[in-house]
PDB file of N, CA and C in Angstrom:
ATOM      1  N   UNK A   1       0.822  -1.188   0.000  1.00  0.00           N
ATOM      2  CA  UNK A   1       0.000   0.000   0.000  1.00  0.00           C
ATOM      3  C   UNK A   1       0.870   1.257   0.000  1.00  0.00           C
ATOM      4  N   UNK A   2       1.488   1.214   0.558  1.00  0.00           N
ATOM      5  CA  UNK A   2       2.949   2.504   0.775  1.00  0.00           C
ATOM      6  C   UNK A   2       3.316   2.693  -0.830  1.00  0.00           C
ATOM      7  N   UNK A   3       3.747   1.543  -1.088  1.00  0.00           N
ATOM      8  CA  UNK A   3       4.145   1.604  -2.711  1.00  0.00           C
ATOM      9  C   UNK A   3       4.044   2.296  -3.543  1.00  0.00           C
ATOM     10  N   UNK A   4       2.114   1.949  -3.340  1.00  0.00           N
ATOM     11  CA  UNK A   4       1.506   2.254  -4.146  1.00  0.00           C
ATOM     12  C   UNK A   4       1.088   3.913  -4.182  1.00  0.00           C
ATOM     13  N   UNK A   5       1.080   4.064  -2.946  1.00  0.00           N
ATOM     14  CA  UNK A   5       1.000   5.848  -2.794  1.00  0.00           C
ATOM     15  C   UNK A   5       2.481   6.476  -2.657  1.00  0.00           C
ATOM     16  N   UNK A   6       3.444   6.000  -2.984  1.00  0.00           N
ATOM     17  CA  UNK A   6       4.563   6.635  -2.926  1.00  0.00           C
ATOM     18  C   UNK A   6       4.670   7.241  -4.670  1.00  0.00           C
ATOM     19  N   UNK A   7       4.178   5.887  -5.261  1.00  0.00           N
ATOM     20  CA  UNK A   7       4.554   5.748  -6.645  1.00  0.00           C
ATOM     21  C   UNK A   7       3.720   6.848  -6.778  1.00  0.00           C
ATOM     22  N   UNK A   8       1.967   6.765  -6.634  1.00  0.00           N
ATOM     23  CA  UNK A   8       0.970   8.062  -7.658  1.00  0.00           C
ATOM     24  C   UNK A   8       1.735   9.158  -6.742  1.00  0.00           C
ATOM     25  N   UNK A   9       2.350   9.837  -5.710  1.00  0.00           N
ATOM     26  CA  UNK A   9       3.041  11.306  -5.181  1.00  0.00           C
ATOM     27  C   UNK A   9       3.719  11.188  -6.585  1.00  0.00           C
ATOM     28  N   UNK A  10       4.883  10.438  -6.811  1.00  0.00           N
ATOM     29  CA  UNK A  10       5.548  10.839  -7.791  1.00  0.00           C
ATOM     30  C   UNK A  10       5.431  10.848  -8.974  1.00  0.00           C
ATOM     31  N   UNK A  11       4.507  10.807  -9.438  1.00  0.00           N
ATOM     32  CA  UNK A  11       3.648  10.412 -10.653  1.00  0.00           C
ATOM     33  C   UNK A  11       2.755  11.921 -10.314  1.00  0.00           C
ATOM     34  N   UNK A  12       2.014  12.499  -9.720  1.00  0.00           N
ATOM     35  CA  UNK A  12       1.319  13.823  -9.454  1.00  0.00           C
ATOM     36  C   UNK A  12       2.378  14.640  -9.549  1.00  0.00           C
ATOM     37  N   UNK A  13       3.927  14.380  -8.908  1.00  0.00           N
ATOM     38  CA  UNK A  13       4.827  15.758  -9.042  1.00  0.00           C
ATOM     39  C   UNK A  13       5.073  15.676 -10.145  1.00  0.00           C
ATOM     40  N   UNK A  14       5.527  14.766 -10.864  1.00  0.00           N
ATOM     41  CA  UNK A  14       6.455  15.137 -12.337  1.00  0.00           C
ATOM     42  C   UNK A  14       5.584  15.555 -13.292  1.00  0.00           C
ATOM     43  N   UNK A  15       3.976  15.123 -13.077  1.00  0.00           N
ATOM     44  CA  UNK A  15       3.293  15.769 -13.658  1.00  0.00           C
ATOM     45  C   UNK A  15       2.996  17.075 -13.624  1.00  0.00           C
ATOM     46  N   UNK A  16       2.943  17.743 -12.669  1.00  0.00           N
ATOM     47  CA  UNK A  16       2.657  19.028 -12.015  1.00  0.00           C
ATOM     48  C   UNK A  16       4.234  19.857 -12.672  1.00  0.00           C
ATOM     49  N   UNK A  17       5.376  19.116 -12.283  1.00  0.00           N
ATOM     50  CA  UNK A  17       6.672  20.256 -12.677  1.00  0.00           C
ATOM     51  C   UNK A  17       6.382  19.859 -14.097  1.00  0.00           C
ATOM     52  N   UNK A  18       5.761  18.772 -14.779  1.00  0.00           N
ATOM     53  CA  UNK A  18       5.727  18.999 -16.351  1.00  0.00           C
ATOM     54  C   UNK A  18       5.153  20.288 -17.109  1.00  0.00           C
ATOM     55  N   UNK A  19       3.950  20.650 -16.359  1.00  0.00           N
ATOM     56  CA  UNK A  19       2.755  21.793 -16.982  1.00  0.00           C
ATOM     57  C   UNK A  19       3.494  23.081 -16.148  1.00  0.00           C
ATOM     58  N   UNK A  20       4.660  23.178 -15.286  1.00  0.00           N
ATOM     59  CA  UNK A  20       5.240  24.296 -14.722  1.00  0.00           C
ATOM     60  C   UNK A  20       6.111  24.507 -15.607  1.00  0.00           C
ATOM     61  N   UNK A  21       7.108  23.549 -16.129  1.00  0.00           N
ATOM     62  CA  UNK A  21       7.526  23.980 -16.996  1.00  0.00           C
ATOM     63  C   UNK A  21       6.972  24.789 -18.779  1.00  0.00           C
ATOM     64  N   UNK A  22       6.239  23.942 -18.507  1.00  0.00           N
ATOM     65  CA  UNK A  22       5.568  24.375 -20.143  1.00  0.00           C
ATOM     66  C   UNK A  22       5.052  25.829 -19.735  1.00  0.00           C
ATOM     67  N   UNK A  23       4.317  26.334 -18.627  1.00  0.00           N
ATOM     68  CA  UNK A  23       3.621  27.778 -18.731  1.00  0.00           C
ATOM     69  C   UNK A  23       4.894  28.178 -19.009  1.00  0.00           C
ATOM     70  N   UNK A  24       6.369  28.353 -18.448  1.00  0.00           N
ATOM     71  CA  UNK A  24       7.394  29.264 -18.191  1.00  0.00           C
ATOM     72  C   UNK A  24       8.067  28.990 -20.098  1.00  0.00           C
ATOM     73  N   UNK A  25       7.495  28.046 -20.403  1.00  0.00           N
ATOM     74  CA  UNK A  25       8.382  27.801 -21.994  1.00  0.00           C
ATOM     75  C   UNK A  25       7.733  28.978 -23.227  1.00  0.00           C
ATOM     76  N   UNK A  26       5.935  28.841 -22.418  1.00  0.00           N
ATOM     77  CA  UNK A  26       5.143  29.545 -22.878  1.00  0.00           C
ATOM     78  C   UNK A  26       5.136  31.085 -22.861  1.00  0.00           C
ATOM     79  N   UNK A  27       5.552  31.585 -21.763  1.00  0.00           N
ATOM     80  CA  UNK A  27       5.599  32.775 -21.380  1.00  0.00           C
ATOM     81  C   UNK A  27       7.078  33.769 -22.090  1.00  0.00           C
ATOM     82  N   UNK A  28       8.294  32.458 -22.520  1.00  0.00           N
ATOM     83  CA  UNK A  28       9.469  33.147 -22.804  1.00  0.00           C
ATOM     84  C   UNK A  28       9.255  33.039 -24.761  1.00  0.00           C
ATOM     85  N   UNK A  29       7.718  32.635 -25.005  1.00  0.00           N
ATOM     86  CA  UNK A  29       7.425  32.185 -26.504  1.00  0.00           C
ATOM     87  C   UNK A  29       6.803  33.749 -26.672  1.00  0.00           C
ATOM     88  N   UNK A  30       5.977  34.549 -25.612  1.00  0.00           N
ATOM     89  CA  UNK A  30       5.157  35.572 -25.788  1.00  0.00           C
ATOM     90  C   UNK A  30       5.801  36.563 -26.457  1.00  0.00           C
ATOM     91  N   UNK A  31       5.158  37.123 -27.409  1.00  0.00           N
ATOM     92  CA  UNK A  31       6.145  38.927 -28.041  1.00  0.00           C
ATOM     93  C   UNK A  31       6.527  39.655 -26.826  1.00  0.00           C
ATOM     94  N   UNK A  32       7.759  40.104 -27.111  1.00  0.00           N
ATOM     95  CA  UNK A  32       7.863  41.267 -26.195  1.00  0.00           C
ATOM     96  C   UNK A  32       7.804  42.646 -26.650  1.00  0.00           C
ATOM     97  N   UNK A  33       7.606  43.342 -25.844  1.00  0.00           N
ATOM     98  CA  UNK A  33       8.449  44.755 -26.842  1.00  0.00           C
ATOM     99  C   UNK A  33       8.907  45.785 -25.498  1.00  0.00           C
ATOM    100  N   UNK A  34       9.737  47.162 -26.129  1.00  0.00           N
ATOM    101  CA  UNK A  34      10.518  47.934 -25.601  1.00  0.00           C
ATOM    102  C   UNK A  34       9.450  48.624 -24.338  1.00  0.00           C
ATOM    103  N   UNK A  35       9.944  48.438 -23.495  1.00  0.00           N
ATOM    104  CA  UNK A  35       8.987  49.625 -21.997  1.00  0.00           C
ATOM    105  C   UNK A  35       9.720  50.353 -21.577  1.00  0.00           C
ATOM    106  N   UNK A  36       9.803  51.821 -22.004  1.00  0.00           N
ATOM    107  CA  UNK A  36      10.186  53.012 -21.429  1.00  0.00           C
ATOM    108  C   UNK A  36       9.753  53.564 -20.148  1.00  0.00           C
ATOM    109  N   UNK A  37      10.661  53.891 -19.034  1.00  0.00           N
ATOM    110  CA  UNK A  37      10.496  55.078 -17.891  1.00  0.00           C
ATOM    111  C   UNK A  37      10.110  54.036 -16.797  1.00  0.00           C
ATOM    112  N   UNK A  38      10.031  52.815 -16.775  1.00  0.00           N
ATOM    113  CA  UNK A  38       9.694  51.961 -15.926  1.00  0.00           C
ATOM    114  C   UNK A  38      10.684  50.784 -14.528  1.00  0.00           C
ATOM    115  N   UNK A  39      12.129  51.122 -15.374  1.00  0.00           N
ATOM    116  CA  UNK A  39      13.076  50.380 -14.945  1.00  0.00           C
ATOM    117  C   UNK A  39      13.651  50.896 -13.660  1.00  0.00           C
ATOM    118  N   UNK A  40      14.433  50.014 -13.016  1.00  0.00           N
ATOM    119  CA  UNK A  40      14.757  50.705 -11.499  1.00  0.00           C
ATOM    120  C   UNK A  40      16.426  50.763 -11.844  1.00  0.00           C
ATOM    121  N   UNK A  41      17.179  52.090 -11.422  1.00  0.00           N
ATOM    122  CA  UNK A  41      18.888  51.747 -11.702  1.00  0.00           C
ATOM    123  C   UNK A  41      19.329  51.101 -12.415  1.00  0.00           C
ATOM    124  N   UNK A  42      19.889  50.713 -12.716  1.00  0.00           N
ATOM    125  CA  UNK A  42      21.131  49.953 -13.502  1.00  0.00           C
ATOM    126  C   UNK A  42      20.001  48.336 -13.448  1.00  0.00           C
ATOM    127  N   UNK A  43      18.872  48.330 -14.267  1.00  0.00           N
ATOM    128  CA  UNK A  43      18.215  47.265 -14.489  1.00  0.00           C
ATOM    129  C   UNK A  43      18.195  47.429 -15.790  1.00  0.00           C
ATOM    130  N   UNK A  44      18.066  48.428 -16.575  1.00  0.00           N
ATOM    131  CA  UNK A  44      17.534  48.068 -17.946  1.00  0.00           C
ATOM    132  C   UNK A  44      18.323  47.175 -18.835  1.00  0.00           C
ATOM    133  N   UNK A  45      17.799  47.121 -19.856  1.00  0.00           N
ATOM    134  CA  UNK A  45      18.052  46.002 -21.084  1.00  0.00           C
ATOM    135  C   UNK A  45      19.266  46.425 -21.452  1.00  0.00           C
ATOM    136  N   UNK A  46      18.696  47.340 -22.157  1.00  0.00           N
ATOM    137  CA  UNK A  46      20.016  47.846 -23.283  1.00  0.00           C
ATOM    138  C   UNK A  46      20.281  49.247 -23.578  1.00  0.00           C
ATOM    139  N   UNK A  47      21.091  49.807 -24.683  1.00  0.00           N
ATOM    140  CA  UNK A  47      21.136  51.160 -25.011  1.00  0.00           C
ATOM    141  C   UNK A  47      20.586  52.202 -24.858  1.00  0.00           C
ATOM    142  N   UNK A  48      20.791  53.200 -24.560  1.00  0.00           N
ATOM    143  CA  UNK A  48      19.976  54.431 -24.368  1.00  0.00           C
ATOM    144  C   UNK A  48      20.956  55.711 -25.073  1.00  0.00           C
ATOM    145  N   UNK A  49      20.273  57.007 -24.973  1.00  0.00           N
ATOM    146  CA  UNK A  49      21.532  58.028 -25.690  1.00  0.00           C
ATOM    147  C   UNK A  49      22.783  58.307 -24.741  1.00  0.00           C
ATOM    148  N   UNK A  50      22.624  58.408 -23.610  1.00  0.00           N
ATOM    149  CA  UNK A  50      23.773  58.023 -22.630  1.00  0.00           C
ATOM    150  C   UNK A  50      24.409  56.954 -21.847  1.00  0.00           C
ATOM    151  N   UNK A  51      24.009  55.791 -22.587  1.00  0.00           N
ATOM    152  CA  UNK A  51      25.038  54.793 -22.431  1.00  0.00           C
ATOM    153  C   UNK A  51      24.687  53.301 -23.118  1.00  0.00           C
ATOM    154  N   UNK A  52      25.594  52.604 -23.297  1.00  0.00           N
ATOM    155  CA  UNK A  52      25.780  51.754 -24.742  1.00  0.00           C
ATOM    156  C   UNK A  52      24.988  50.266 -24.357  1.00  0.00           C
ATOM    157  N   UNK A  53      24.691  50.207 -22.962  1.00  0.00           N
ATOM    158  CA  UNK A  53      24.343  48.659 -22.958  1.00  0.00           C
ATOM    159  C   UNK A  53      23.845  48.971 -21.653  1.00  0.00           C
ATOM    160  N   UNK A  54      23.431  47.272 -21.143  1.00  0.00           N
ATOM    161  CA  UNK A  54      22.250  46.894 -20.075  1.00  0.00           C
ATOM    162  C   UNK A  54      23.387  47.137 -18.381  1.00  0.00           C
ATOM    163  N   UNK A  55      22.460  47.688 -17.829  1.00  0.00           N
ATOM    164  CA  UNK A  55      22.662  47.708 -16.470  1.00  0.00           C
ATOM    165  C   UNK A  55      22.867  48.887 -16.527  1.00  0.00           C
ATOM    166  N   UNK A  56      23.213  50.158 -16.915  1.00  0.00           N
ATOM    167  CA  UNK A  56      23.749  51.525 -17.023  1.00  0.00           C
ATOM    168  C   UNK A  56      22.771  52.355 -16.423  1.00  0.00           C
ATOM    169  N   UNK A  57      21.441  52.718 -16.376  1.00  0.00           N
ATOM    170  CA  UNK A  57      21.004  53.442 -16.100  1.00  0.00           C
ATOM    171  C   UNK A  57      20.610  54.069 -14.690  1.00  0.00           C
ATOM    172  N   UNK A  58      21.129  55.029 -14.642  1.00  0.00           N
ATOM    173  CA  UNK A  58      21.676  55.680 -13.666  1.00  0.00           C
ATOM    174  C   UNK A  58      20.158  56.228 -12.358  1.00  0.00           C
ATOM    175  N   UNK A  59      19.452  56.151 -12.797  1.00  0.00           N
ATOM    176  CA  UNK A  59      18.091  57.044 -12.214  1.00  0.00           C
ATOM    177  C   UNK A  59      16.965  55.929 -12.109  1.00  0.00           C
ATOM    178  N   UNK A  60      16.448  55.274 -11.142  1.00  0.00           N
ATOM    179  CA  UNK A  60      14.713  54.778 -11.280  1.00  0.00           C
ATOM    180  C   UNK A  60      14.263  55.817 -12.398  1.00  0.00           C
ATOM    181  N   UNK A  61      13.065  55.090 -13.243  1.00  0.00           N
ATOM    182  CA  UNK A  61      12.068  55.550 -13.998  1.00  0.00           C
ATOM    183  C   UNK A  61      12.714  56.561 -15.178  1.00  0.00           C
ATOM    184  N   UNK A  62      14.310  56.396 -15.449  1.00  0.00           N
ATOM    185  CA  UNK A  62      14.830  57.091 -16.318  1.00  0.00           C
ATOM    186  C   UNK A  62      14.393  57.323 -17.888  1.00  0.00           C
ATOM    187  N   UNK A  63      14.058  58.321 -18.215  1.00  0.00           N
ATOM    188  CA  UNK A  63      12.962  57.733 -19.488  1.00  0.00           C
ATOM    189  C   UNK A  63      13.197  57.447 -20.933  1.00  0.00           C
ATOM    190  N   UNK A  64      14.177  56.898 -20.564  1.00  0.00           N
ATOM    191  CA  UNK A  64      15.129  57.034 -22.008  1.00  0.00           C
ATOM    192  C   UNK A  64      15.686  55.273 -22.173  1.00  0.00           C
ATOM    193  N   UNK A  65      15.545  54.378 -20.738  1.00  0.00           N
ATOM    194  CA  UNK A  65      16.010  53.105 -20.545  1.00  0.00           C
ATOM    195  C   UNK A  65      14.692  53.033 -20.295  1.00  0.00           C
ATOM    196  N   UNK A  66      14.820  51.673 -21.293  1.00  0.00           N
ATOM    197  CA  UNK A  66      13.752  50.293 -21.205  1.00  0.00           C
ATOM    198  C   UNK A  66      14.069  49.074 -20.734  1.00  0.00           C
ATOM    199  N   UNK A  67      13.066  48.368 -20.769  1.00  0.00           N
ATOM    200  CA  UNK A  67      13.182  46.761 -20.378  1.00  0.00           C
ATOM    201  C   UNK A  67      11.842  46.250 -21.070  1.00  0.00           C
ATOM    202  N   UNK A  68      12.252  45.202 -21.868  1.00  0.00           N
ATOM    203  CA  UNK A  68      11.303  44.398 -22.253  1.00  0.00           C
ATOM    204  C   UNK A  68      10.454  43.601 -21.691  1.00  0.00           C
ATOM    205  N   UNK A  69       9.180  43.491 -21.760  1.00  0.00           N
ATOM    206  CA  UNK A  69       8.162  43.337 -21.489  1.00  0.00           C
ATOM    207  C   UNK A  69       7.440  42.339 -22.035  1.00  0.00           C
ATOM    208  N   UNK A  70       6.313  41.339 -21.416  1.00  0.00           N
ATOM    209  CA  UNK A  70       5.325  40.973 -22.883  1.00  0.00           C
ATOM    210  C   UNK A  70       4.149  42.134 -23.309  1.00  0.00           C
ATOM    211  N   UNK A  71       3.611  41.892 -24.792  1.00  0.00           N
ATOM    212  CA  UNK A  71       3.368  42.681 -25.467  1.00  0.00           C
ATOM    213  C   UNK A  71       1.776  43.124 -24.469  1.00  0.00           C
ATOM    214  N   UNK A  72       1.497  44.073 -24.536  1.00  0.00           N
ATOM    215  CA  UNK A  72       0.775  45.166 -23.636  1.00  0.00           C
ATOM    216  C   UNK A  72       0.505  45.122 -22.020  1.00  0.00           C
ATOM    217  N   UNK A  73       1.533  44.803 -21.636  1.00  0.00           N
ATOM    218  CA  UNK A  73       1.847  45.029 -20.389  1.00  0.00           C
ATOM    219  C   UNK A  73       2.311  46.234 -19.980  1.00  0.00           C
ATOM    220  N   UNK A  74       3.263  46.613 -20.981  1.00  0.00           N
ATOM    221  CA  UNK A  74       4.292  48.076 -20.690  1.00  0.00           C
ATOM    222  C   UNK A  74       2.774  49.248 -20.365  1.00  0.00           C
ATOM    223  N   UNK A  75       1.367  49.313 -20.858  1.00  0.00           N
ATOM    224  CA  UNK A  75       0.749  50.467 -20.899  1.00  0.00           C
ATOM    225  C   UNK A  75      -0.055  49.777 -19.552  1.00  0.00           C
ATOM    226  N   UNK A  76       0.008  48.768 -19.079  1.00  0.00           N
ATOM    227  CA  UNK A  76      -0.607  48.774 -17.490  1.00  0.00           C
ATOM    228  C   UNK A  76       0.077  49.379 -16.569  1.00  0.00           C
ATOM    229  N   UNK A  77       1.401  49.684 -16.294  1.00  0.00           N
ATOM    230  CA  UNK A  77       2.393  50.187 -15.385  1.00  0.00           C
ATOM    231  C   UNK A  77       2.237  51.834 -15.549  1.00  0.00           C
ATOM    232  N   UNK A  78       1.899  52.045 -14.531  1.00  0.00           N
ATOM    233  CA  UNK A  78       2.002  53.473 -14.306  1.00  0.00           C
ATOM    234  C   UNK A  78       3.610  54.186 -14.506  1.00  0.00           C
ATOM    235  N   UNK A  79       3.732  55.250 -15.498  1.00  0.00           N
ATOM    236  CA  UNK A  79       4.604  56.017 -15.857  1.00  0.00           C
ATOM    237  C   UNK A  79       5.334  55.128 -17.436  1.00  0.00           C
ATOM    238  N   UNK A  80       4.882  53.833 -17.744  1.00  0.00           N
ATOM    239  CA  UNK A  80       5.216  52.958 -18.562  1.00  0.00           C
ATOM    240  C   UNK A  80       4.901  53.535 -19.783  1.00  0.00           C
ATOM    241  N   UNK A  81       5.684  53.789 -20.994  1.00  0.00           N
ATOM    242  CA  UNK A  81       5.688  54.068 -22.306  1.00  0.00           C
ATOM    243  C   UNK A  81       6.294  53.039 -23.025  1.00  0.00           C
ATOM    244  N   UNK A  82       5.749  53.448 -24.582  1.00  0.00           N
ATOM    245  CA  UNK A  82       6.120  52.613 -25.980  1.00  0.00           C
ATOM    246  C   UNK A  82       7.389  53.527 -26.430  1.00  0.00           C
ATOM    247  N   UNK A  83       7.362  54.548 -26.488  1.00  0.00           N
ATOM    248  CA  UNK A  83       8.253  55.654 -26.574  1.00  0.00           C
ATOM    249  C   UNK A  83       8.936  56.128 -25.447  1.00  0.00           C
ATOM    250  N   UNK A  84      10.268  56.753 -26.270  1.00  0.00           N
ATOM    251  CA  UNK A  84      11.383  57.314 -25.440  1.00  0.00           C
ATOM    252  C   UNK A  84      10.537  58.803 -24.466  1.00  0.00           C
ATOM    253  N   UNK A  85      11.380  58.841 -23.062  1.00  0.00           N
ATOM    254  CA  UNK A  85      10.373  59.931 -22.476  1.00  0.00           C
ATOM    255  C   UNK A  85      11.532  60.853 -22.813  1.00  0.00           C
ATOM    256  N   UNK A  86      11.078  62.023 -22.626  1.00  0.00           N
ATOM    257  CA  UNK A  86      12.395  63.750 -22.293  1.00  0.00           C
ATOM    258  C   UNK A  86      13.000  63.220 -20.705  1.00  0.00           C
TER     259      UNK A  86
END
């Protein structure tokens, strides 16, 4: 009897981390696109006009560094743009 409920636990987990994995396979399949004015310090992605690559940005909510997003998420975030801010 032990066996037998040892075996279906492990048979319920690998099933369970099977469909955990797939949402997270799913989620890195989604479009992304560019989110301006939203990033915290030296988080963003990439390039901006004052500096060449990711981690650089000097200011929370700097509006010129983005971070990618899935696609219409960036306009739920308050202060979040498609476009570069001033």
């Amino acid at each position: 009897m032990k066996t037998q409920t040892l075996l279906q636990s492990a048979l319920a987990t690998a099933i369970a981390l099977g469909a955990g994995f797939g949402s997270i396979a799913h989620a890195a399949d989604a479009p992304a696109e560019k989110c301006y004015g939203v990033v915290k310090a030296g988080k963003n992605d990439c390039q901006t006009n004052t500096h060449a690559c990711a981690g650089q940005a000097k200011t929370d909510s700097q509006g010129d560094s983005w971070v990618y997003l899935p696609k219409g998420a960036c306009e739920k975030i308050t202060g979040g743009s498609l476009t570069k801010k001033a």
